[in-house]
N, C-alpha and C. Protein backbone atom coordinates (compact mmCIF):
# COMPACT_ATOMS: atom_id res chain seq x y z
N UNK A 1 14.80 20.76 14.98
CA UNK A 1 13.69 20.75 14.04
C UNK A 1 12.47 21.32 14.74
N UNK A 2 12.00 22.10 14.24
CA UNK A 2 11.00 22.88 15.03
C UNK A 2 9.23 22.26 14.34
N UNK A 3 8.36 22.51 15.15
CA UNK A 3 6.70 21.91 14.59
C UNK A 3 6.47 21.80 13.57
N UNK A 4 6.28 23.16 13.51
CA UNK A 4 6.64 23.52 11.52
C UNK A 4 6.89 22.44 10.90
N UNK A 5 7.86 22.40 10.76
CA UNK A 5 9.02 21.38 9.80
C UNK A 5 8.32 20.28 9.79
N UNK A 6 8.37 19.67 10.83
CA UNK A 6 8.05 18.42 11.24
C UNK A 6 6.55 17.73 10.80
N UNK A 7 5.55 18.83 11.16
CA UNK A 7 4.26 18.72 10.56
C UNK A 7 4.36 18.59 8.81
N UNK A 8 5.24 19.21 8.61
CA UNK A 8 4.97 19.18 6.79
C UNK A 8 5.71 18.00 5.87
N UNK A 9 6.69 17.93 6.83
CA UNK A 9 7.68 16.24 6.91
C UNK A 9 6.52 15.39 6.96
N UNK A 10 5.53 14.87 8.08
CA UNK A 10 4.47 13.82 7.93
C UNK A 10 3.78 13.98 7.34
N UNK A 11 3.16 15.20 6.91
CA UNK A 11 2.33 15.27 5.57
C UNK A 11 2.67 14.76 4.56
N UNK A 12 3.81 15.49 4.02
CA UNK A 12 3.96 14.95 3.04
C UNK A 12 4.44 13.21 2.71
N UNK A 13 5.13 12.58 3.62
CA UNK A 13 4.80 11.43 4.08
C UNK A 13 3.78 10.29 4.12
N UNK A 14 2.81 11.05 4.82
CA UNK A 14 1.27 10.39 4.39
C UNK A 14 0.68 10.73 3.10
N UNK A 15 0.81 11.91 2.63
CA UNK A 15 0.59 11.78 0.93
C UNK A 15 1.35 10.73 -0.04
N UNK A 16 2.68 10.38 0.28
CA UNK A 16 3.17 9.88 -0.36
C UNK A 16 2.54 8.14 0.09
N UNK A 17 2.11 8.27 1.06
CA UNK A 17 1.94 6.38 1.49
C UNK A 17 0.85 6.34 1.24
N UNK A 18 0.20 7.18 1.06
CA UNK A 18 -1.58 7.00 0.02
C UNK A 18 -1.40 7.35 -1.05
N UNK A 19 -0.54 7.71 -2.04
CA UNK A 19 -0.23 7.33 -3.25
C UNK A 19 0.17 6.21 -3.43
N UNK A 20 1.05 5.75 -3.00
CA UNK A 20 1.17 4.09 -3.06
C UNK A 20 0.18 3.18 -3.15
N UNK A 21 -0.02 3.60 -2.06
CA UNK A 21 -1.43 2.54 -1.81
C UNK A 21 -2.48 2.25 -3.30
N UNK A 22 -2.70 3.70 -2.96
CA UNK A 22 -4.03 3.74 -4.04
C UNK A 22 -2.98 3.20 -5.70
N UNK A 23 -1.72 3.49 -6.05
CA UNK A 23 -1.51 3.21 -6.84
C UNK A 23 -1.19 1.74 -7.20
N UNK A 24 -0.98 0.49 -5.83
CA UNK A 24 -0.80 -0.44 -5.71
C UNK A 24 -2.32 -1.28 -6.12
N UNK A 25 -3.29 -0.37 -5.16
CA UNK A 25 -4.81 -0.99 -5.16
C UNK A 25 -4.98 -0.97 -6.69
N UNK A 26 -5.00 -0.20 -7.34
CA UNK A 26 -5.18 0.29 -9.11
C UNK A 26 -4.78 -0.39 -9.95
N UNK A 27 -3.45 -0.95 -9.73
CA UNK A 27 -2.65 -1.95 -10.44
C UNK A 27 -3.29 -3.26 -9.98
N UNK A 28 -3.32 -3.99 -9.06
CA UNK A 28 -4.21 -5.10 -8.84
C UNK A 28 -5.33 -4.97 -9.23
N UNK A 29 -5.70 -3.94 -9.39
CA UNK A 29 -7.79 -4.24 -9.75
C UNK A 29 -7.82 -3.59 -10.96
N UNK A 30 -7.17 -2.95 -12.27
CA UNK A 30 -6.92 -3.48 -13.59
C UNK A 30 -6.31 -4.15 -13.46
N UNK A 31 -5.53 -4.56 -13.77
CA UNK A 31 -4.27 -5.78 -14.03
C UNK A 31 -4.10 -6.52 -13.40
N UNK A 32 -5.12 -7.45 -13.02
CA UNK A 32 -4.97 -8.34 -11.77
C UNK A 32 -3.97 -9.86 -12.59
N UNK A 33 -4.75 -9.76 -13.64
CA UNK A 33 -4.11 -11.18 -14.57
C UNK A 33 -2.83 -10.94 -14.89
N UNK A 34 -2.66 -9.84 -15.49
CA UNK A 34 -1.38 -10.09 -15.92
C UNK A 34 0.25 -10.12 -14.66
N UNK A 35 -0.10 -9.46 -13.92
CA UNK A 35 0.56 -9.21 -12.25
C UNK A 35 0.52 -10.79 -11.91
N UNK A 36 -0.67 -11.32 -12.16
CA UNK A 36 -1.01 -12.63 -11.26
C UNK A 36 0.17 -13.55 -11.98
N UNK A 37 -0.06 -13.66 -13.31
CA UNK A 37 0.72 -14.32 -13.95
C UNK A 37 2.20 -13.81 -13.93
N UNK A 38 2.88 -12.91 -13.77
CA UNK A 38 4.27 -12.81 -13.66
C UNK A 38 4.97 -12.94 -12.40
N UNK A 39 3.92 -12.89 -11.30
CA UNK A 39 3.84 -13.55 -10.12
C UNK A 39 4.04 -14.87 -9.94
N UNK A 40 3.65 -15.80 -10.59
CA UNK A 40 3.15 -17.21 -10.76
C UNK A 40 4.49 -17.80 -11.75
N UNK A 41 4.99 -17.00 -12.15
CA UNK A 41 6.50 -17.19 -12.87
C UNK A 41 7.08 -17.73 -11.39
N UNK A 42 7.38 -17.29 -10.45
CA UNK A 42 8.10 -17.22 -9.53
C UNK A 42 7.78 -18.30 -8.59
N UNK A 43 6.86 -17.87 -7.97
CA UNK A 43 5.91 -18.92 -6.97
C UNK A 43 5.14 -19.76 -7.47
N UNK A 44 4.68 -20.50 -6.52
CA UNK A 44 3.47 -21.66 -6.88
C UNK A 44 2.24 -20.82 -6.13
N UNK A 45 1.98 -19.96 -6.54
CA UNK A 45 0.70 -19.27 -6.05
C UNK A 45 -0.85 -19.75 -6.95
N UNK A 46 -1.77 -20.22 -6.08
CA UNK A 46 -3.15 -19.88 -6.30
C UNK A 46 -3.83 -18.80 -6.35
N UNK A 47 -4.48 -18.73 -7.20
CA UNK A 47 -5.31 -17.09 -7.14
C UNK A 47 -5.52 -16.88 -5.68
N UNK A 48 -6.52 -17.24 -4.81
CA UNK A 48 -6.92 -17.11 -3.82
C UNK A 48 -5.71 -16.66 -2.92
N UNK A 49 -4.33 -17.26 -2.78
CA UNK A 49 -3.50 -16.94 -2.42
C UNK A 49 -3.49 -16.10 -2.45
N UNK A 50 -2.74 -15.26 -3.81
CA UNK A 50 -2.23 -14.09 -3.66
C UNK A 50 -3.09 -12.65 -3.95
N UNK A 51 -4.33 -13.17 -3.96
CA UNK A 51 -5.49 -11.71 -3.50
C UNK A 51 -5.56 -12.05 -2.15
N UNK A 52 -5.14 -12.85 -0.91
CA UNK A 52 -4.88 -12.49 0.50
C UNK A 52 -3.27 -12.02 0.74
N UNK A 53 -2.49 -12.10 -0.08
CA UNK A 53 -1.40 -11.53 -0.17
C UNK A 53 -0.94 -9.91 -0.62
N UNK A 54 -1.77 -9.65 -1.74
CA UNK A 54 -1.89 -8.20 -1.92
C UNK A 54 -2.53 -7.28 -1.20
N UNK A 55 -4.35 -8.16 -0.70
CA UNK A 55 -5.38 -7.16 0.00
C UNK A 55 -4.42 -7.11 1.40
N UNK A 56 -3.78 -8.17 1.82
CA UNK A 56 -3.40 -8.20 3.10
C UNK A 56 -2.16 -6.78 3.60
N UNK A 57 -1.70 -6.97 2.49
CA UNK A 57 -0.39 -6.17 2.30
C UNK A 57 -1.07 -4.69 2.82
N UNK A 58 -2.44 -4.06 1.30
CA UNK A 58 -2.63 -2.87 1.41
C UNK A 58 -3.35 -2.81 2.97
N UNK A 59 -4.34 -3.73 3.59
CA UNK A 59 -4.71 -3.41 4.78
C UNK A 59 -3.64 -3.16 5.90
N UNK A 60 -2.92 -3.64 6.00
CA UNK A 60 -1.62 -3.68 6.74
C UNK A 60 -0.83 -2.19 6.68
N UNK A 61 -1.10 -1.39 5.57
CA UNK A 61 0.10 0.01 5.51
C UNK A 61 -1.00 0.69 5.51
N UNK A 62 -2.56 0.56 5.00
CA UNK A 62 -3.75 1.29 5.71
C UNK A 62 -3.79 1.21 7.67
N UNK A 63 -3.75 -0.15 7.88
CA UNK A 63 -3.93 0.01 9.17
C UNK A 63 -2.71 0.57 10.21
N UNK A 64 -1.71 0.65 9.35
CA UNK A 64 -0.28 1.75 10.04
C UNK A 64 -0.52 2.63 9.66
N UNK A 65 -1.33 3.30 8.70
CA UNK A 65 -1.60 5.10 8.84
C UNK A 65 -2.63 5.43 10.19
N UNK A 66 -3.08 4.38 9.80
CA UNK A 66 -4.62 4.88 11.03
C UNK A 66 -4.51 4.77 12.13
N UNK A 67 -3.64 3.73 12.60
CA UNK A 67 -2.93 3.36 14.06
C UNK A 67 -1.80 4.56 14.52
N UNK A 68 -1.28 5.36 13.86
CA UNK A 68 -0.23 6.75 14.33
C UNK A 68 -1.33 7.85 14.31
N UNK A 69 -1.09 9.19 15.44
CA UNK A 69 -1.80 9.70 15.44
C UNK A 69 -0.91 10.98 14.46
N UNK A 70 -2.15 11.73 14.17
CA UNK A 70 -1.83 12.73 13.09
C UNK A 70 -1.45 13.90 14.05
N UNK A 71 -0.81 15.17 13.14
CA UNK A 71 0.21 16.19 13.63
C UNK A 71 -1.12 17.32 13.35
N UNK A 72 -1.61 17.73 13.99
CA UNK A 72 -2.51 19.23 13.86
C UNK A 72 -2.46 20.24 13.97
């Protein structure tokens, strides 16, 4: 596999894990209630809970993009 390749492999990679993200963040912050509640089907979750469970989540796959260094 030569640079090339490889560089456009993690790109597109990191595009795809900041689509997530942002599409995860989007869904929690419209739809926080209704998520919360089909959530709450399942678990015994408190609100407070599980907004340190979601924010925690997205900081966590933010702070693994930022912690690898990028391909230039």
């Amino acid at each position: 596999m030569d640079f090339y390749l490889l560089k456009n492999v993690l790109l597109y990679c990191t595009v795809i894990n900041y689509a997530v993200l942002l599409i995860w963040f989007m869904a929690i912050r419209l739809e926080k209630t209704s998520i919360y509640h089909l959530h709450r089907r399942w678990f015994q979750l408190t609100d407070d809970r599980f907004d340190a469970i979601h924010y925690s989540g997205m900081a966590s796959i933010d702070w693994y993009n930022d912690g690898n260094p990028t391909v230039s």
